[in-house]
Protein backbone atom coordinates (compact mmCIF):
# COMPACT_ATOMS: atom_id res chain seq x y z
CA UNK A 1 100.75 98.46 71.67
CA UNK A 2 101.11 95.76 69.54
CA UNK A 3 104.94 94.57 69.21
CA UNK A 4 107.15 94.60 66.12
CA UNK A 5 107.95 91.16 64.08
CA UNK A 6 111.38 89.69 65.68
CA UNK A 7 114.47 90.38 63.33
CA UNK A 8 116.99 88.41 65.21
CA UNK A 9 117.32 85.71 67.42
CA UNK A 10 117.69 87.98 70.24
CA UNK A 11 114.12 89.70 69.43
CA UNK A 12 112.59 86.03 70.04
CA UNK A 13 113.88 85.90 73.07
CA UNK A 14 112.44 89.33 74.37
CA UNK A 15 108.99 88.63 72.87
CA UNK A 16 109.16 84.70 74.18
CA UNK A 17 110.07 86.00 77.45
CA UNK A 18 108.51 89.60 78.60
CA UNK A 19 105.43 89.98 76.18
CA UNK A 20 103.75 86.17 77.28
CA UNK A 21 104.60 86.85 80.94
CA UNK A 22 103.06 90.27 80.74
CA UNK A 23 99.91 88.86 79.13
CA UNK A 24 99.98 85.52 81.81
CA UNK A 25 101.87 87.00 85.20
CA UNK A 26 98.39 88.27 87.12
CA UNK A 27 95.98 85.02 86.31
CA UNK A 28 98.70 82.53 86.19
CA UNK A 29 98.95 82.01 90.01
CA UNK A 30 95.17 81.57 90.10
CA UNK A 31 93.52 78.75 89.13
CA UNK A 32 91.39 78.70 85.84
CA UNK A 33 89.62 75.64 86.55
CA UNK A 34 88.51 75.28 90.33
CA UNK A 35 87.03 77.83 92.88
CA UNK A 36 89.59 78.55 95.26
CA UNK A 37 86.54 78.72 98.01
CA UNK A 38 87.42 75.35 99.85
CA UNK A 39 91.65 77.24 100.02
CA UNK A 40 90.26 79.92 102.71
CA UNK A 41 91.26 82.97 102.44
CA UNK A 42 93.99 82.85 99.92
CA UNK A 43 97.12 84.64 100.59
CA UNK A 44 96.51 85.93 97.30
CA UNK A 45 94.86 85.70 93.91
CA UNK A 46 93.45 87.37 91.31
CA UNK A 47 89.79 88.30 92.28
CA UNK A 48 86.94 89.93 90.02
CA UNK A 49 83.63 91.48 90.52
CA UNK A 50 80.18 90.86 88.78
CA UNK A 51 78.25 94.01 88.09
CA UNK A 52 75.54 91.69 86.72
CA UNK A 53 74.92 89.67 89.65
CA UNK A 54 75.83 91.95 92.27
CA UNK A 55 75.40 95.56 91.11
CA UNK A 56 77.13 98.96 92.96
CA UNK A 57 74.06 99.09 95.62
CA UNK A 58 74.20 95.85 96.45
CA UNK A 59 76.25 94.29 99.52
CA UNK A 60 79.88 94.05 97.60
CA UNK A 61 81.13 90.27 96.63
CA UNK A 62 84.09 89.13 94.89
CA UNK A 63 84.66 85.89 92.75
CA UNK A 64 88.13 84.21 92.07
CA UNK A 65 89.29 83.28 88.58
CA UNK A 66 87.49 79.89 88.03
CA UNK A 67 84.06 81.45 89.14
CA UNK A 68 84.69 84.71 86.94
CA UNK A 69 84.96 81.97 84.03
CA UNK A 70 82.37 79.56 84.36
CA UNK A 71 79.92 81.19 86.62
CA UNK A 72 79.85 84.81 84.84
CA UNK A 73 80.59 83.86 81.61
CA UNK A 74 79.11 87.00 79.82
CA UNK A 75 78.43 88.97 82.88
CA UNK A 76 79.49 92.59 83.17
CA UNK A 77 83.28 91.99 85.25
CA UNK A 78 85.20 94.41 87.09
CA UNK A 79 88.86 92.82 86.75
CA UNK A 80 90.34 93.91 90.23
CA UNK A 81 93.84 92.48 89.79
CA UNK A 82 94.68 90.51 92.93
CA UNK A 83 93.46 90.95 96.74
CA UNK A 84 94.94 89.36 100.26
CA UNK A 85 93.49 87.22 102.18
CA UNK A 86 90.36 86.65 99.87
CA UNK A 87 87.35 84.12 100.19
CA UNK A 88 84.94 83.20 96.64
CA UNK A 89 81.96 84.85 97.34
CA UNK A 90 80.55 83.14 94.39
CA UNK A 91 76.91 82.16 94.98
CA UNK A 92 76.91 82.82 98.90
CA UNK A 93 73.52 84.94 100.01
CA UNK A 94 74.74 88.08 98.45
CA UNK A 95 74.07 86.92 95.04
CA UNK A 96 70.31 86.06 96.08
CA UNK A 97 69.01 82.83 93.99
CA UNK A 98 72.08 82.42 92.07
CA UNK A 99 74.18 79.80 92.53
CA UNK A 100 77.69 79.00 92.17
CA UNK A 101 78.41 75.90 89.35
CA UNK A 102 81.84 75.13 90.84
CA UNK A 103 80.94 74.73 94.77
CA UNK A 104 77.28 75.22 95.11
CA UNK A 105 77.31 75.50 99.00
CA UNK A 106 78.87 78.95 100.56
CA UNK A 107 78.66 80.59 103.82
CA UNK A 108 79.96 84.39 104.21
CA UNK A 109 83.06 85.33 104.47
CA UNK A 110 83.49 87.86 107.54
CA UNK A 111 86.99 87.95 107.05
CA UNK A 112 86.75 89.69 103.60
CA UNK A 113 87.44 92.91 102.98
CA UNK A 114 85.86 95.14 100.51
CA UNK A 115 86.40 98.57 98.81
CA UNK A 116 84.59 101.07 96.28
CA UNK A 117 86.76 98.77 94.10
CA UNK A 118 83.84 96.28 94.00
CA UNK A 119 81.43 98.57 92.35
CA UNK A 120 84.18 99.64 89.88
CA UNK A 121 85.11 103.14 91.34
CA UNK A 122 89.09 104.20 92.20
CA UNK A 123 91.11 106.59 93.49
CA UNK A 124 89.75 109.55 95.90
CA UNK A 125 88.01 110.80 93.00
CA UNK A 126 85.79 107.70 93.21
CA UNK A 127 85.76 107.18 89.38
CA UNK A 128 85.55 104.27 87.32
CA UNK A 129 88.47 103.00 84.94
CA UNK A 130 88.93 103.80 82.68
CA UNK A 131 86.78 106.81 82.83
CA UNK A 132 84.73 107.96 79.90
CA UNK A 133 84.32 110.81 81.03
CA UNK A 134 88.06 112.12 81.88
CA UNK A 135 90.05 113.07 78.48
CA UNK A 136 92.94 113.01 80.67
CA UNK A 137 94.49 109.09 80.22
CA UNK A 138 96.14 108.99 83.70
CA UNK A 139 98.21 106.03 85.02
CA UNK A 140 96.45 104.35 88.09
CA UNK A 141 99.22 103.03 90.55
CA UNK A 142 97.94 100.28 93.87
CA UNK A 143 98.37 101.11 97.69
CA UNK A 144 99.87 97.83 98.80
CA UNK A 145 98.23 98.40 102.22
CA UNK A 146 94.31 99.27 101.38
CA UNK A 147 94.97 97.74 97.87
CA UNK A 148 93.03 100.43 95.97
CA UNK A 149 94.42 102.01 92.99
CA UNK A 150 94.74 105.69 92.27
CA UNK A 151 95.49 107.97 89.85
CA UNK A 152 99.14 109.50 90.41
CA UNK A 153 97.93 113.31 90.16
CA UNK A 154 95.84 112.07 93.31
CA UNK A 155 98.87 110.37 95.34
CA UNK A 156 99.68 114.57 96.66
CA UNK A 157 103.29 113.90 95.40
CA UNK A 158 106.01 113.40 92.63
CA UNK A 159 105.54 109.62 91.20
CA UNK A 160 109.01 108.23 91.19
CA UNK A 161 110.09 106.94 88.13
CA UNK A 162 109.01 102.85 87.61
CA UNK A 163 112.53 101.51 87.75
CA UNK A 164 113.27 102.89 91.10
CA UNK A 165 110.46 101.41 93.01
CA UNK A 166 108.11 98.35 94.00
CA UNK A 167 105.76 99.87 95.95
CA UNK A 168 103.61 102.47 97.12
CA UNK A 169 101.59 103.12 100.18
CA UNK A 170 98.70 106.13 100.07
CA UNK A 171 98.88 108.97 102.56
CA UNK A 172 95.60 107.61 104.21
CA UNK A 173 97.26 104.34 104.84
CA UNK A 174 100.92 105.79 105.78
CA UNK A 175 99.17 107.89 108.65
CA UNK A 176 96.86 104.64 109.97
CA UNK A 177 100.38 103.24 110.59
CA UNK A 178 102.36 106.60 111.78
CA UNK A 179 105.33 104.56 112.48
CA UNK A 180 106.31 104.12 108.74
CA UNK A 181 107.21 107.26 108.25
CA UNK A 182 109.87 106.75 110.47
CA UNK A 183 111.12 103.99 108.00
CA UNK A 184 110.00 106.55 104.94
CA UNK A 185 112.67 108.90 105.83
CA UNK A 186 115.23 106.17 105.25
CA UNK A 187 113.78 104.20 102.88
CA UNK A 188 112.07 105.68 100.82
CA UNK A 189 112.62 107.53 97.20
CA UNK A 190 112.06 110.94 98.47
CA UNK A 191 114.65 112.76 99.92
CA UNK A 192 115.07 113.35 103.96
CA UNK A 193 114.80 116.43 105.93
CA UNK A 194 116.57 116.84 109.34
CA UNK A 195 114.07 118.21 111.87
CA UNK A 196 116.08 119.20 115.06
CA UNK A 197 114.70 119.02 118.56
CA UNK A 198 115.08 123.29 119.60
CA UNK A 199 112.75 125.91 118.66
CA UNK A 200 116.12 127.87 117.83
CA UNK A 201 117.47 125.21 115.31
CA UNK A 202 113.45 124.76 114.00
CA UNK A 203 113.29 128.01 111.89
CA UNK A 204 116.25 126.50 110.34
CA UNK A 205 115.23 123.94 109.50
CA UNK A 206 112.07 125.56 107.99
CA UNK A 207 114.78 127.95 105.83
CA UNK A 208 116.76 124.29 104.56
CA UNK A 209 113.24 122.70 104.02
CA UNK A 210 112.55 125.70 101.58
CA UNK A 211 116.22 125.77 99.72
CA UNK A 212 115.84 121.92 99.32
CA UNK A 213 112.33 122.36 98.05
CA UNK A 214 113.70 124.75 95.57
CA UNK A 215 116.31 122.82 94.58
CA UNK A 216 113.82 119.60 94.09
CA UNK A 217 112.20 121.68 91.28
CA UNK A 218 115.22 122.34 88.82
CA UNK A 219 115.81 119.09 86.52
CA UNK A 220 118.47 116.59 87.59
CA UNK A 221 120.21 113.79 86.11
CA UNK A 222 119.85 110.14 87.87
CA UNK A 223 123.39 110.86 88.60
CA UNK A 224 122.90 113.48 90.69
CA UNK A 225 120.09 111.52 92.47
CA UNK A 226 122.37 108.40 92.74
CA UNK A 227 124.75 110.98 94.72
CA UNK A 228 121.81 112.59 96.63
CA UNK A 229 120.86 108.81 97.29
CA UNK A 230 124.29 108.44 98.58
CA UNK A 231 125.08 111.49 100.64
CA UNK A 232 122.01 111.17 102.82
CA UNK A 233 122.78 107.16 104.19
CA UNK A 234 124.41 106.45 106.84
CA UNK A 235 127.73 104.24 106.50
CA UNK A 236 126.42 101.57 106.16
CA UNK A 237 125.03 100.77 103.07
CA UNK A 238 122.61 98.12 101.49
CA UNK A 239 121.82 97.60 98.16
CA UNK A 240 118.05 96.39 96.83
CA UNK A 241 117.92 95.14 93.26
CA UNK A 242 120.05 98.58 92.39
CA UNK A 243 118.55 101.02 94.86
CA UNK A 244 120.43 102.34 97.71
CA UNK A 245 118.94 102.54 100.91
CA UNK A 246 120.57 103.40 104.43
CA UNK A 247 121.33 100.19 106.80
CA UNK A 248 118.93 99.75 109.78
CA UNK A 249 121.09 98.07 112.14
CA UNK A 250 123.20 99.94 115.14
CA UNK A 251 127.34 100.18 113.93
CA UNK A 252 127.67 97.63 116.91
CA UNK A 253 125.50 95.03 115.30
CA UNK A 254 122.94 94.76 117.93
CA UNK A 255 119.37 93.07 117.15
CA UNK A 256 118.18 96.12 119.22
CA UNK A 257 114.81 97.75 118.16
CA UNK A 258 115.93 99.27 114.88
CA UNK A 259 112.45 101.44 115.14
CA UNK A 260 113.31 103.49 118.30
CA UNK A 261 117.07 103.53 116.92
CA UNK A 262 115.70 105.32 113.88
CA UNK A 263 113.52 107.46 116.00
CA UNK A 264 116.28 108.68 118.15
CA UNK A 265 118.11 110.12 115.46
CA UNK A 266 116.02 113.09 114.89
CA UNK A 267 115.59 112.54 111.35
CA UNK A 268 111.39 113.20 109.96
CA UNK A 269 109.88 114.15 106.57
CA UNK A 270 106.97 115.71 105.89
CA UNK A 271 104.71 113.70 106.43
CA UNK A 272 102.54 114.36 103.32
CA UNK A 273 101.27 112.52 100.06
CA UNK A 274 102.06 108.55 98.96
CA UNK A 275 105.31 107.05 99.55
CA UNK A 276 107.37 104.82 97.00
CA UNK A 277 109.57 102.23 98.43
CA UNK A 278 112.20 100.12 96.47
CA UNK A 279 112.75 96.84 95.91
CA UNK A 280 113.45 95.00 99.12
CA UNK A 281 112.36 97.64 101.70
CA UNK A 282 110.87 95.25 103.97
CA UNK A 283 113.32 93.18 104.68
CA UNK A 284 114.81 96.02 106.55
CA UNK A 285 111.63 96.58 108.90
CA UNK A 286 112.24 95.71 112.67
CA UNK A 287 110.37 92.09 113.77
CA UNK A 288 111.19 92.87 117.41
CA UNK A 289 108.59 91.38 119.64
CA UNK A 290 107.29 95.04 120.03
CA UNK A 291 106.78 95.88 116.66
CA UNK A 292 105.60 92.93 115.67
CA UNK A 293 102.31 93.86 117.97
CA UNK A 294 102.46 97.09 116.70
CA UNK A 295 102.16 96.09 113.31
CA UNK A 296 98.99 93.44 114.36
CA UNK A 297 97.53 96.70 115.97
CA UNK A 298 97.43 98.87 113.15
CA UNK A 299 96.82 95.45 110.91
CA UNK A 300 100.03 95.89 108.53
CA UNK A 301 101.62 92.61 109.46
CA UNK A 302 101.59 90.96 106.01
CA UNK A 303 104.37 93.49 105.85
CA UNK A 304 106.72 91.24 107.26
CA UNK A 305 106.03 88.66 104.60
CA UNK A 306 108.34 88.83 102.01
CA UNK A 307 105.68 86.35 99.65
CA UNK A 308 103.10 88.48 100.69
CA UNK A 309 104.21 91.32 96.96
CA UNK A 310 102.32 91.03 94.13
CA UNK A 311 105.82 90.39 92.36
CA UNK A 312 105.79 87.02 94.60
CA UNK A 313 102.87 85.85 93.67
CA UNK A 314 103.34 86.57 90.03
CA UNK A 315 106.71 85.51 90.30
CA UNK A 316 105.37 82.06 91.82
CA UNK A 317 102.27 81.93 89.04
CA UNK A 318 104.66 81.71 86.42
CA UNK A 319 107.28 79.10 88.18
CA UNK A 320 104.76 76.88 89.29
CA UNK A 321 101.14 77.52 88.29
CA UNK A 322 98.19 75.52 89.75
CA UNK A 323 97.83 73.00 86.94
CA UNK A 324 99.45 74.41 83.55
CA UNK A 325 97.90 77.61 82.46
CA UNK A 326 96.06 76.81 78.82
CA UNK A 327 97.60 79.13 76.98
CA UNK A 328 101.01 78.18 78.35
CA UNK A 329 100.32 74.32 77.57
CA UNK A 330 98.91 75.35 74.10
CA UNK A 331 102.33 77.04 73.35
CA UNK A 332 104.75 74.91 74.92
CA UNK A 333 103.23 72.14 72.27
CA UNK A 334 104.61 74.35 69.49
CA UNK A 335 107.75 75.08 67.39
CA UNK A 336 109.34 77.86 67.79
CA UNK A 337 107.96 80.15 64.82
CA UNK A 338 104.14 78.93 65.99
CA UNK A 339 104.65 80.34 69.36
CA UNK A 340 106.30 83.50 67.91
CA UNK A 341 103.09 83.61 65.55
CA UNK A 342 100.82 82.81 68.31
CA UNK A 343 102.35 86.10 70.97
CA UNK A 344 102.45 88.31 67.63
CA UNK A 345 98.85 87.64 67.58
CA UNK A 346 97.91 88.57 70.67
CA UNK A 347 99.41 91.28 70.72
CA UNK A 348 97.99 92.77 67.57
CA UNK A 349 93.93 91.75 68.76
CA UNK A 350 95.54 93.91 71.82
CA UNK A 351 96.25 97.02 70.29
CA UNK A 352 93.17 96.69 67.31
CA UNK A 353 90.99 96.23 70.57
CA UNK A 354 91.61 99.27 72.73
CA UNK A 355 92.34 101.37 69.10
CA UNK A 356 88.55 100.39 68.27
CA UNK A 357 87.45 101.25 71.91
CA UNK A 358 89.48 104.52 71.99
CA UNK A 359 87.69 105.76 68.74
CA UNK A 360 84.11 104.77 69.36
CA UNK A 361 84.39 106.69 72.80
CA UNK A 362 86.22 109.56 71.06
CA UNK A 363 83.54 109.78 68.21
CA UNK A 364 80.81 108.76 70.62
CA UNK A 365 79.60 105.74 68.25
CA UNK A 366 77.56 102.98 70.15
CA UNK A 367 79.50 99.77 70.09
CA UNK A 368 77.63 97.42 68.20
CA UNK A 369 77.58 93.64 66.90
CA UNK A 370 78.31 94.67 63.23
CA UNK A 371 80.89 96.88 64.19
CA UNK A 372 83.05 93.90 66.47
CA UNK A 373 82.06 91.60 63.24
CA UNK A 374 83.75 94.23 61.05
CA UNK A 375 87.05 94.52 63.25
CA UNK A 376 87.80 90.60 63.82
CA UNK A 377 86.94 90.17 59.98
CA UNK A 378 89.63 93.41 59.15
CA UNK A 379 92.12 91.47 61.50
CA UNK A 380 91.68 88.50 59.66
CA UNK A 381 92.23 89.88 56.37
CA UNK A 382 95.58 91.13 57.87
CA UNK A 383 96.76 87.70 58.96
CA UNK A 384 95.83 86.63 54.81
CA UNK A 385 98.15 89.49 53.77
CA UNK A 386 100.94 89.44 56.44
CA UNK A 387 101.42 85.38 56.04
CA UNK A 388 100.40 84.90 52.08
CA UNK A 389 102.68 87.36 50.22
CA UNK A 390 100.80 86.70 47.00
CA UNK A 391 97.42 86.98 48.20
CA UNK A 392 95.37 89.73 46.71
């Protein structure tokens, strides 16, 4: 959606600051020039997939940014956002003959893993995106564990609202490691049930699962979650960039196991669909020396690295890119109104861009060279109008 013009000086500031990150914050912590192949296996960075060069029945390969650039220049790309731990395939034996311009000499990379992501399919539904297809325009949200993305009428629960979380972990992923969801009932967004130990106090507990489920249907306001929030902690409190969450640590301030402390109280959720966990959440998991080799054993120990988000690495992309990004030196050589014209502009080819996409697919018209001649030319002839009031 393209953004309105700036009336005050506190517009220029929103549009400086949120509209060029938005457009930068994925590719600016990879590097635009060099293959990141002689790095290792990056912590992480954005990573792409050719179609041309290594179609859906092929082995599956991934490129970084610099290869997706100068290698595949007018390939068919699957963007894939960013991946962990990721080696540059570019050019290696799964692309056959072709070679890769940047670092011609590649061996595999064993440690990679790959999904259905690398032949452009998503979700359980194993669709593309975004899906011709499907008339219904559903928001795809990414496991941070398996790193695939799915639609949120596919996660098997209520999507919690954007401000309230960071991340979410599938129900495929939450059951490979079964001891999160002894963190989920404390943690997480959705609410906790108390499961008691006797078959006597089980049936209940089946009768307050019901009522609550009941209640979780009938509208509330975020105060009434804020005191639902609050009600269900334990004393001691933490707070995480606004959310509440319940403190891990015994009242005596022991650096006991906080897993099996957790455990002992009783407390379990159903142990069904994604889970959404706010901002901060793992900075309250245990790093005993036992969970720490539980988390190598069900290979979720990039949980206990806090750089390891994808608001890290953005966050780090945009402090201290490798090299300046282009666009970012290109700007930061201009006056204020020029860089004001320049994010204006992107943001209109934006919105004309997935407008004309939207309506050829809805009409069924065959993109074609005349047609993307037609648009730029239309966009240019608004630029005449908007900055040449007496142009005719």
């Amino acid at each position: 959606m393209a953004a309105n013009r700036p009336n005050s000086e506190a517009d220029e500031v929103l549009v400086t600051d949120e509209e060029l990150e938005q457009a930068l914050c994925v590719l600016a912590g990879s590097d635009a020039e060099n293959c990141s192949y002689s790095r290792g296996y990056v912590k992480r960075q954005a990573v792409f997939a050719c179609n041309t060069c290594t179609p859906s029945a092929a082995e599956p390969a991934g490129v970084c940014l610099a290869c997706a650039n100068k290698c595949h220049d007018g390939h068919e790309i699957f963007e894939l956002y960013t991946k962990r731990n990721f080696r540059c395939d570019c050019g290696n034996a799964k692309f056959g003959g072709f070679q890769c311009q940047l670092v011609p000499a590649k061996d595999e990379n064993v440690k990679n893993r790959y999904n259905h992501n690398f032949g452009g399919r998503y979700c359980i539904c194993d669709r593309p995106y975004p899906d011709t297809d499907e008339q219904d325009d559903d928001e795809m949200i990414q496991c941070i564990v398996c790193e695939d993305w799915f639609h949120s009428r596919h996660l098997g629960c209520a999507v919690a609202e954007p401000e309230e979380l960071q991340e979410m972990i599938c129900e495929a992923c939450m059951n490979k490691a079964p001891f999160l969801w002894t963190y989920a009932v404390h943690l997480a967004v959705l609410p906790v049930i108390n499961v008691s130990h006797s078959e006597e106090d089980a049936e209940v507990n089946v009768e307050e699962t019901e009522e609550h489920q009941s209640r979780e249907e009938e509208p509330t306001t975020s105060d009434d979650h804020t005191k639902e929030v609050e009600n269900r902690c334990s004393p001691g409190k933490r707070t995480h960039g606004g959310m509440t969450s319940c403190s891990l640590r015994g009242t005596n301030g022991s650096a006991a196991c906080r897993l099996k402390e957790l455990q002992a109280q009783g407390l379990a959720r159903l142990r069904q669909g994604a889970v959404f966990w706010p901002y901060g959440w793992r900075s309250d998991l245990c790093n005993c020396t036992s969970c720490k080799k539980l988390y190598v054993a069900t290979e979720v120990q990039f949980l206990l690295d806090q750089s390891d988000t994808v608001l890290a690495y953005e966050k780090r992309g945009l402090e201290a890119p490798f090299g300046q990004h282009p666009l970012m030196a290109l700007i930061s050589s201009m006056d204020r109104v020029q860089q004001l014209e320049v994010i204006y502009g992107i943001n209109e080819l934006t919105a004309a861009i997935s407008e004309f996409f939207e309506q050829c697919v809805s009409e069924r018209k065959t993109v074609t060279v005349g047609a993307i001649h037609e648009l730029f030319e239309e966009l240019r002839e608004r630029k005449r109008r908007r900055t040449n009031p007496g142009y005719e």
